[in-house]
C-alpha atoms as a PDB file:
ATOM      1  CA  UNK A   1      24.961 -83.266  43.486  1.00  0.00           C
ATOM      2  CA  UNK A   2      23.925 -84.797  46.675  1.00  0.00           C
ATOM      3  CA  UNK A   3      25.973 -84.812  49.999  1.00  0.00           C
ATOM      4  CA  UNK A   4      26.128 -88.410  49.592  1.00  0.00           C
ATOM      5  CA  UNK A   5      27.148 -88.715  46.156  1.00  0.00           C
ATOM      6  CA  UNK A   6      29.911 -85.975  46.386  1.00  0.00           C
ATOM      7  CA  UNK A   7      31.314 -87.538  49.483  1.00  0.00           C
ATOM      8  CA  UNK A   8      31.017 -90.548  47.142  1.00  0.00           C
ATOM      9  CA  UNK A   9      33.007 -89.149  44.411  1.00  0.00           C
ATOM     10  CA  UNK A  10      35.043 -87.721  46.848  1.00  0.00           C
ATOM     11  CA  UNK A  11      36.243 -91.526  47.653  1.00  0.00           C
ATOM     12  CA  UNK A  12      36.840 -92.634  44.378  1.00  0.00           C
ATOM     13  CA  UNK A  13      39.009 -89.703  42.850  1.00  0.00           C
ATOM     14  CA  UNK A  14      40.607 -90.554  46.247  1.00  0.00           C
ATOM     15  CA  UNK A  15      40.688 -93.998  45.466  1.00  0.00           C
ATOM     16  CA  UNK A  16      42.290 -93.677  42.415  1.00  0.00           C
ATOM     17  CA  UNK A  17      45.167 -91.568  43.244  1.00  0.00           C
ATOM     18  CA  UNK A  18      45.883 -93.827  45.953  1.00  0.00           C
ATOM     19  CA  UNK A  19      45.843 -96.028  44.070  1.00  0.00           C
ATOM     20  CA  UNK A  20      48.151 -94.404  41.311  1.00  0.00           C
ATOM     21  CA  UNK A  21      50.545 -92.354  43.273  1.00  0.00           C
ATOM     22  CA  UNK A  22      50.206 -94.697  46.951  1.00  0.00           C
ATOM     23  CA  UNK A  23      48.903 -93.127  49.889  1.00  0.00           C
ATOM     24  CA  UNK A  24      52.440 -91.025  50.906  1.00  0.00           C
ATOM     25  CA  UNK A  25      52.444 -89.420  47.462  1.00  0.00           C
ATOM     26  CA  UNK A  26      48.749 -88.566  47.163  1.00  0.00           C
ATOM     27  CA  UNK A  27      48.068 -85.115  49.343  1.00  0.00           C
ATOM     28  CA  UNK A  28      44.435 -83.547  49.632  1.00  0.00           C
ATOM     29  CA  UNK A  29      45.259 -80.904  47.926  1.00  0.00           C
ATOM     30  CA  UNK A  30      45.735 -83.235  44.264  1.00  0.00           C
ATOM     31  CA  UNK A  31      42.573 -85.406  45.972  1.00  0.00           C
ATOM     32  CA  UNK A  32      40.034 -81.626  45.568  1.00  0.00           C
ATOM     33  CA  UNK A  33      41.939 -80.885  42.505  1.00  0.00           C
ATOM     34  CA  UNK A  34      41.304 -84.143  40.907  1.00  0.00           C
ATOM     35  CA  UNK A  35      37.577 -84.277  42.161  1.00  0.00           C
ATOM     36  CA  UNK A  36      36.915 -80.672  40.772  1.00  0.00           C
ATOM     37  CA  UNK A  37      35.256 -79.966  43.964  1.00  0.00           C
ATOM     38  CA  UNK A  38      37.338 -77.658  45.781  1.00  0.00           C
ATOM     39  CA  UNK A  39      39.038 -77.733  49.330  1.00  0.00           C
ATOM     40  CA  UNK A  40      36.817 -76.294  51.062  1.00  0.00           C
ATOM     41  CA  UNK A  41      34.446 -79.318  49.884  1.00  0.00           C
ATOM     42  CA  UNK A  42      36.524 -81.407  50.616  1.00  0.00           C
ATOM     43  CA  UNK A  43      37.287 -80.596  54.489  1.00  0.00           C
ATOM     44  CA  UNK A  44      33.690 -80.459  55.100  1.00  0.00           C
ATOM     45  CA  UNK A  45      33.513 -84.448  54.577  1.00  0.00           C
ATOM     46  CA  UNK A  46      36.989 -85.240  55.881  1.00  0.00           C
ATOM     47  CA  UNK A  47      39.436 -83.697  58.272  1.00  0.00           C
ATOM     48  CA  UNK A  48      42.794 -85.404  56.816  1.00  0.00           C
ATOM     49  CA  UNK A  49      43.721 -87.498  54.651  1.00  0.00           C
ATOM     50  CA  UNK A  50      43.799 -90.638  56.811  1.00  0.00           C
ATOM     51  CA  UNK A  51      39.801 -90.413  57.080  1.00  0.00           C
ATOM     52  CA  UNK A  52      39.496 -90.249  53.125  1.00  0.00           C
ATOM     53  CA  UNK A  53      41.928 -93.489  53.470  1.00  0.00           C
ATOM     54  CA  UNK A  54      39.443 -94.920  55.847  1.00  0.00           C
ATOM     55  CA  UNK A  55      36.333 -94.549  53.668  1.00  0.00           C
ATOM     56  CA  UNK A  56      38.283 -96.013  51.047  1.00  0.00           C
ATOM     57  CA  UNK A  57      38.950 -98.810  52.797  1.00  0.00           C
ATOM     58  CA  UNK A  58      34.961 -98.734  54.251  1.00  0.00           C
ATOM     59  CA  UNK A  59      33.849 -98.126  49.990  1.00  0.00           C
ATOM     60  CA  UNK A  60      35.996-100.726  48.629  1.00  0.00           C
ATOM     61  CA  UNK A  61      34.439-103.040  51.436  1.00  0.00           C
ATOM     62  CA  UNK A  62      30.883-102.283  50.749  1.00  0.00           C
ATOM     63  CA  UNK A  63      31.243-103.535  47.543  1.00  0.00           C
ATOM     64  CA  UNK A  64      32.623-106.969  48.996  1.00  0.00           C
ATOM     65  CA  UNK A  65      29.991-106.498  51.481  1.00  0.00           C
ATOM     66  CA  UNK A  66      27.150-106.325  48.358  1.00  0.00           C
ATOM     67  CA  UNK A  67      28.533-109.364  46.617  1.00  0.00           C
ATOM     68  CA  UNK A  68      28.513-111.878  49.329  1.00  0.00           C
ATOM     69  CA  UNK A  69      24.721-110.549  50.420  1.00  0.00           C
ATOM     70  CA  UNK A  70      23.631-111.090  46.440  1.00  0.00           C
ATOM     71  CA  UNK A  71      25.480-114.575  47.055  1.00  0.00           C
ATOM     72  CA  UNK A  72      23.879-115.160  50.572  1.00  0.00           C
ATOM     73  CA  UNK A  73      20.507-114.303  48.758  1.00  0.00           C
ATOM     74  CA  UNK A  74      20.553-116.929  46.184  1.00  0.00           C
ATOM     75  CA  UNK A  75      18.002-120.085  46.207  1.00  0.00           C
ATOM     76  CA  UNK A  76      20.516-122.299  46.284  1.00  0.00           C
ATOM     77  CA  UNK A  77      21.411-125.687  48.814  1.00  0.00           C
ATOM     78  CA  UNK A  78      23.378-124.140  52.113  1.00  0.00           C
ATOM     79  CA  UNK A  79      26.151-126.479  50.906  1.00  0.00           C
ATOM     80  CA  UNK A  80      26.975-124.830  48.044  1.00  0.00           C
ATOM     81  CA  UNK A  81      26.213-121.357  49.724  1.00  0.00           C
ATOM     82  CA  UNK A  82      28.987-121.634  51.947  1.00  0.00           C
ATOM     83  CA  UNK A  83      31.328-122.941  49.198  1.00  0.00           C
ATOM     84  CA  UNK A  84      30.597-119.987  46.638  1.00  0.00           C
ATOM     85  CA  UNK A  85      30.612-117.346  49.861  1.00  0.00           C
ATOM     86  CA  UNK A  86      33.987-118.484  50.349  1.00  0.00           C
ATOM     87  CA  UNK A  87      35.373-118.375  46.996  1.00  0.00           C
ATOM     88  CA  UNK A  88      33.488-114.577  46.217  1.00  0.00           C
ATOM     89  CA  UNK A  89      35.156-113.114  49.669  1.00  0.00           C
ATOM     90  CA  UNK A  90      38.472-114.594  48.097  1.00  0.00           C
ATOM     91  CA  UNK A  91      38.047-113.390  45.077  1.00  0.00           C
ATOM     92  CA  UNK A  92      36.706-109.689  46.215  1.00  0.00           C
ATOM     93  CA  UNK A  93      39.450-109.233  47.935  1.00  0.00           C
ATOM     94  CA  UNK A  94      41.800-110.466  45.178  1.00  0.00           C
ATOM     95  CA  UNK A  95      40.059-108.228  43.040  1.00  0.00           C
ATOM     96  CA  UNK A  96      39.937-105.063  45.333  1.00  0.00           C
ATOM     97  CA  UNK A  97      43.892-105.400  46.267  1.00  0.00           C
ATOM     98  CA  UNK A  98      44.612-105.749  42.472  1.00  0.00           C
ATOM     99  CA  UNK A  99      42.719-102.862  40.917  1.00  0.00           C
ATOM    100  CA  UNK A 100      43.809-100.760  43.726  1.00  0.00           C
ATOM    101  CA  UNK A 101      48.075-101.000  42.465  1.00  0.00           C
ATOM    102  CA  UNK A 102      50.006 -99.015  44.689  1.00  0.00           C
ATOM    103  CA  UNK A 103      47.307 -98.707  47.264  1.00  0.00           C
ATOM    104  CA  UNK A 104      48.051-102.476  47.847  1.00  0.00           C
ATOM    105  CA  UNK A 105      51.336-101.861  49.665  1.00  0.00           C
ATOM    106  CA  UNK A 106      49.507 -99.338  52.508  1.00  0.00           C
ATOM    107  CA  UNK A 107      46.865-102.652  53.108  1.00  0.00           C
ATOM    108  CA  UNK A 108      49.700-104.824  53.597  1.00  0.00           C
ATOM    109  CA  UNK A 109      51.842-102.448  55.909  1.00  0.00           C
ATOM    110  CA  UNK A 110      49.006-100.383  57.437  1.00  0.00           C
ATOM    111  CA  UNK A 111      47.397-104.222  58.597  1.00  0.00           C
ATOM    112  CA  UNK A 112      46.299-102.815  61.828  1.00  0.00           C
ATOM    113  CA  UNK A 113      44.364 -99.729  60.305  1.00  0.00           C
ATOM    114  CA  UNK A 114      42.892-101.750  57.773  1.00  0.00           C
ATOM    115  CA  UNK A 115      41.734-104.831  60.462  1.00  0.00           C
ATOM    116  CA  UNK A 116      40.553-101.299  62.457  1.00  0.00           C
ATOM    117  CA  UNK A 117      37.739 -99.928  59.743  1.00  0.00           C
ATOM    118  CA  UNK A 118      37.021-103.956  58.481  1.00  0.00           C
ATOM    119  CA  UNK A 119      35.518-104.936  62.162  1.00  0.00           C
ATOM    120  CA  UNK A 120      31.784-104.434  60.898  1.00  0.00           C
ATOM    121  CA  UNK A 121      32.589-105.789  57.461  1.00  0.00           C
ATOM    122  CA  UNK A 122      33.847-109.221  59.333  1.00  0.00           C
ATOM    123  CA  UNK A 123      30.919-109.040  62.038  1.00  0.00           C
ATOM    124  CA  UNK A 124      28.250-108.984  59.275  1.00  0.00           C
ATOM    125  CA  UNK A 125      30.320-111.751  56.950  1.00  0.00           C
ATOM    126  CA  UNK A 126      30.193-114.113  60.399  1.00  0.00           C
ATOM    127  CA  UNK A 127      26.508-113.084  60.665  1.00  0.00           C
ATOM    128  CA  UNK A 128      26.286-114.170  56.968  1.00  0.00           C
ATOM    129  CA  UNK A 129      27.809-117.382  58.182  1.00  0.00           C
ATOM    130  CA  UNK A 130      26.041-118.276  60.755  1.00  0.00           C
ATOM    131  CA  UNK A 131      22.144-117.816  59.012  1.00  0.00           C
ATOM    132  CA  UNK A 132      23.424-119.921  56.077  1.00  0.00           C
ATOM    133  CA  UNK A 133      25.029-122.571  58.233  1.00  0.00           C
ATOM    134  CA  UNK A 134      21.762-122.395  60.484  1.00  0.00           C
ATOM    135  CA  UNK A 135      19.314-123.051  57.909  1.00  0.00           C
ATOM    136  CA  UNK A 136      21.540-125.394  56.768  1.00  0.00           C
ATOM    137  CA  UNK A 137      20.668-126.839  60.073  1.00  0.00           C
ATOM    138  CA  UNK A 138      17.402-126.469  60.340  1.00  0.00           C
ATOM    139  CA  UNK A 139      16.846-128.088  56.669  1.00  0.00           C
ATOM    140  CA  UNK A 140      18.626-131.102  57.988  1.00  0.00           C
ATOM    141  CA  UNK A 141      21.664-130.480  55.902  1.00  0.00           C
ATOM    142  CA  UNK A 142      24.257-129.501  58.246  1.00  0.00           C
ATOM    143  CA  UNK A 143      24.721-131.706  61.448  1.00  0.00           C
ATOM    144  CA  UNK A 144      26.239-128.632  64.031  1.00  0.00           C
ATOM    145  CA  UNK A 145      25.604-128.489  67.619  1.00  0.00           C
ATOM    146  CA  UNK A 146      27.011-124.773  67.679  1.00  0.00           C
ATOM    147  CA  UNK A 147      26.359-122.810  64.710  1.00  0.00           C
ATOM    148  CA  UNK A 148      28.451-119.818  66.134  1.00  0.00           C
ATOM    149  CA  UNK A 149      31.351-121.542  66.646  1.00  0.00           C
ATOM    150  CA  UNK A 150      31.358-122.914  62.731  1.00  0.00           C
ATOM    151  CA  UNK A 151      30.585-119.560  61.923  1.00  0.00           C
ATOM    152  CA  UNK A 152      33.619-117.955  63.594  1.00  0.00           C
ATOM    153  CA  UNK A 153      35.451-120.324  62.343  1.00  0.00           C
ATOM    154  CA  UNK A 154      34.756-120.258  58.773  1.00  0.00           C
ATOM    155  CA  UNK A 155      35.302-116.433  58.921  1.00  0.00           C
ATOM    156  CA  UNK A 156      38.538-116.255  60.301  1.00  0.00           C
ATOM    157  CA  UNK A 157      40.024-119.183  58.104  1.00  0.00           C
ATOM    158  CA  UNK A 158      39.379-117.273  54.853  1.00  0.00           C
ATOM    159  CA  UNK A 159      40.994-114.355  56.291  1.00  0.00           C
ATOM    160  CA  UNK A 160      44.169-116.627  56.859  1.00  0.00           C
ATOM    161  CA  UNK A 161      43.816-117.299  52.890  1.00  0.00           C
ATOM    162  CA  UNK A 162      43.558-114.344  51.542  1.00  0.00           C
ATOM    163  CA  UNK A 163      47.060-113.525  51.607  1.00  0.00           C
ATOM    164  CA  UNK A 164      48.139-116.756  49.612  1.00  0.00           C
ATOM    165  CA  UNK A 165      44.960-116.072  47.651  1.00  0.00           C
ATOM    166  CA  UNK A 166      46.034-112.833  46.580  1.00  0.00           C
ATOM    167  CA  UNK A 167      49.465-114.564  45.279  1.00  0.00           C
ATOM    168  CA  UNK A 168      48.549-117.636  43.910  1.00  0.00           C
ATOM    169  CA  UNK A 169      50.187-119.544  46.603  1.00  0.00           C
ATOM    170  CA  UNK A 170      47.171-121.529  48.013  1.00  0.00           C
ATOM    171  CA  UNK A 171      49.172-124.345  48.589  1.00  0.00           C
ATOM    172  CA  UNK A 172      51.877-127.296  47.362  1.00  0.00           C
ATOM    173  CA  UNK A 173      50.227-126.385  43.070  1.00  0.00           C
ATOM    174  CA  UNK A 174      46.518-125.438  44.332  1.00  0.00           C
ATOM    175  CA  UNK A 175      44.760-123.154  42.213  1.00  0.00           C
ATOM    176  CA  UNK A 176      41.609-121.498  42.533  1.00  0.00           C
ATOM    177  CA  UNK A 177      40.029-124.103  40.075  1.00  0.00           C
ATOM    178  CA  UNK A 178      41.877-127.343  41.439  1.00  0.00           C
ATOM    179  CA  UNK A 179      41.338-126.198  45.423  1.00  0.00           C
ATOM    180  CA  UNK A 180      37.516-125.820  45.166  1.00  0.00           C
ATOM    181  CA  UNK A 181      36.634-129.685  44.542  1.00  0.00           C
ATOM    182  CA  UNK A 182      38.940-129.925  47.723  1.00  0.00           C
ATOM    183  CA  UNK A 183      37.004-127.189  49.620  1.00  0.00           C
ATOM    184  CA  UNK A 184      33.406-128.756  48.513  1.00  0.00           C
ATOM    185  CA  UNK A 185      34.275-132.532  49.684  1.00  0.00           C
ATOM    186  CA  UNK A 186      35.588-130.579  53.219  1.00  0.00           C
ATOM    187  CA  UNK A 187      31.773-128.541  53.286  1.00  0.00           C
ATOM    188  CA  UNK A 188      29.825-131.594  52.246  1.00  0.00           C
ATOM    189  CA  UNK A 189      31.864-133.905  53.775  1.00  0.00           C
ATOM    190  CA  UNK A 190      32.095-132.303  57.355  1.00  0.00           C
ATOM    191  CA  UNK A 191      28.899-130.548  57.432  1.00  0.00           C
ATOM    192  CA  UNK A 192      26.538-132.368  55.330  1.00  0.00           C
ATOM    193  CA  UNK A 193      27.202-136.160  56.180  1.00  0.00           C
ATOM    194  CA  UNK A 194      25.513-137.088  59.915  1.00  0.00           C
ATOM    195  CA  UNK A 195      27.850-139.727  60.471  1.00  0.00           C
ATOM    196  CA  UNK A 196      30.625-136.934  60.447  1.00  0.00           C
ATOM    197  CA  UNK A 197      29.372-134.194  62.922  1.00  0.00           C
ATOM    198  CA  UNK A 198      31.729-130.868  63.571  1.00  0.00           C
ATOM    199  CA  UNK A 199      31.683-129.155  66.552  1.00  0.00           C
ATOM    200  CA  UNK A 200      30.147-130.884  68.703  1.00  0.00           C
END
């Protein structure tokens, strides 16, 4: 096996018993059991347990990270680029909090740590942002004067939903289904309609 895929496997046994047993009750002792690769393997990829928790956290993002670039990739209008961008990120992370059980609780009280190893993951998703919304612009569907500033802006509002996201609590009955019509007419509305420029 590769260095890369048994540092890989490595993560997901990892995963998994975080998962199961939460990160307190997991030690890295039942992580090199569990993996069937030994101690010693395991110590040459990671020092504690904290760093497996860490690529965890950097795994469970790449695959968040994949999603929105096969979404960003599509030949579709900007418009409804940015729309289904911002319902895959909430629905990644909905996804990746769920299947993860008791791992969930260490994201929610370990904030910091997580925010910590997601910096590059929410530099690239702004970067994701900002080409979409700019050749939005350039194709004369999006009237912004600073694409950065939409971009940043965009990014850090979906981060404040994915908490309620997450619960169902999106707001005074919204689901997922009923709040997108809401979020397209805000897209199309603000960015796509001239008479209606943001950010200027």
């Amino acid at each position: 096996m590769s260095i890369s895929k048994t540092r890989q496997k490595l993560v997901d046994v990892a995963r998994q018993l975080f998962a199961k047993n939460g990160l307190a009750g997991t030690t890295m002792n039942d992580i090199a059991v569990a993996s069937g690769k030994g101690r010693r393997t395991l110590y040459t990829y990671f020092n504690r347990k904290e760093d497996v928790y860490y690529a965890v956290i950097e795994s469970e993002l790449e695959r968040l990270s994949d999603k929105l670039d096969e979404v960003a990739a599509k030949k579709i209008r900007p418009q409804d680029k940015i729309v289904e961008l911002i319902y895959t990120h909430l629905s990644m992370i909905k996804e990746t909090v769920v299947r993860n059980g008791n791992l969930r609780a260490e994201f929610f009280r370990n904030i910091w740590t997580v925010e910590k190893v997601r910096k590059n993951f929410d530099e690239d998703e702004i970067e994701l942002f900002r080409k979409v919304y700019a050749d939005g612009k350039a194709d004369g569907e999006f009237d912004i004067d600073n694409v950065d500033l939409v971009a940043d802006i965009t990014h850090y509002c979906i981060k404040g939903l994915e908490v309620p996201f997450i619960y169902g609590r999106l707001g005074h009955g919204l689901t997922e289904e009923t709040s997108k019509p809401l979020v397209e007419k805000v897209v199309y509305g603000a960015l796509g309609n001239k008479h209606n420029s943001l950010m200027k």
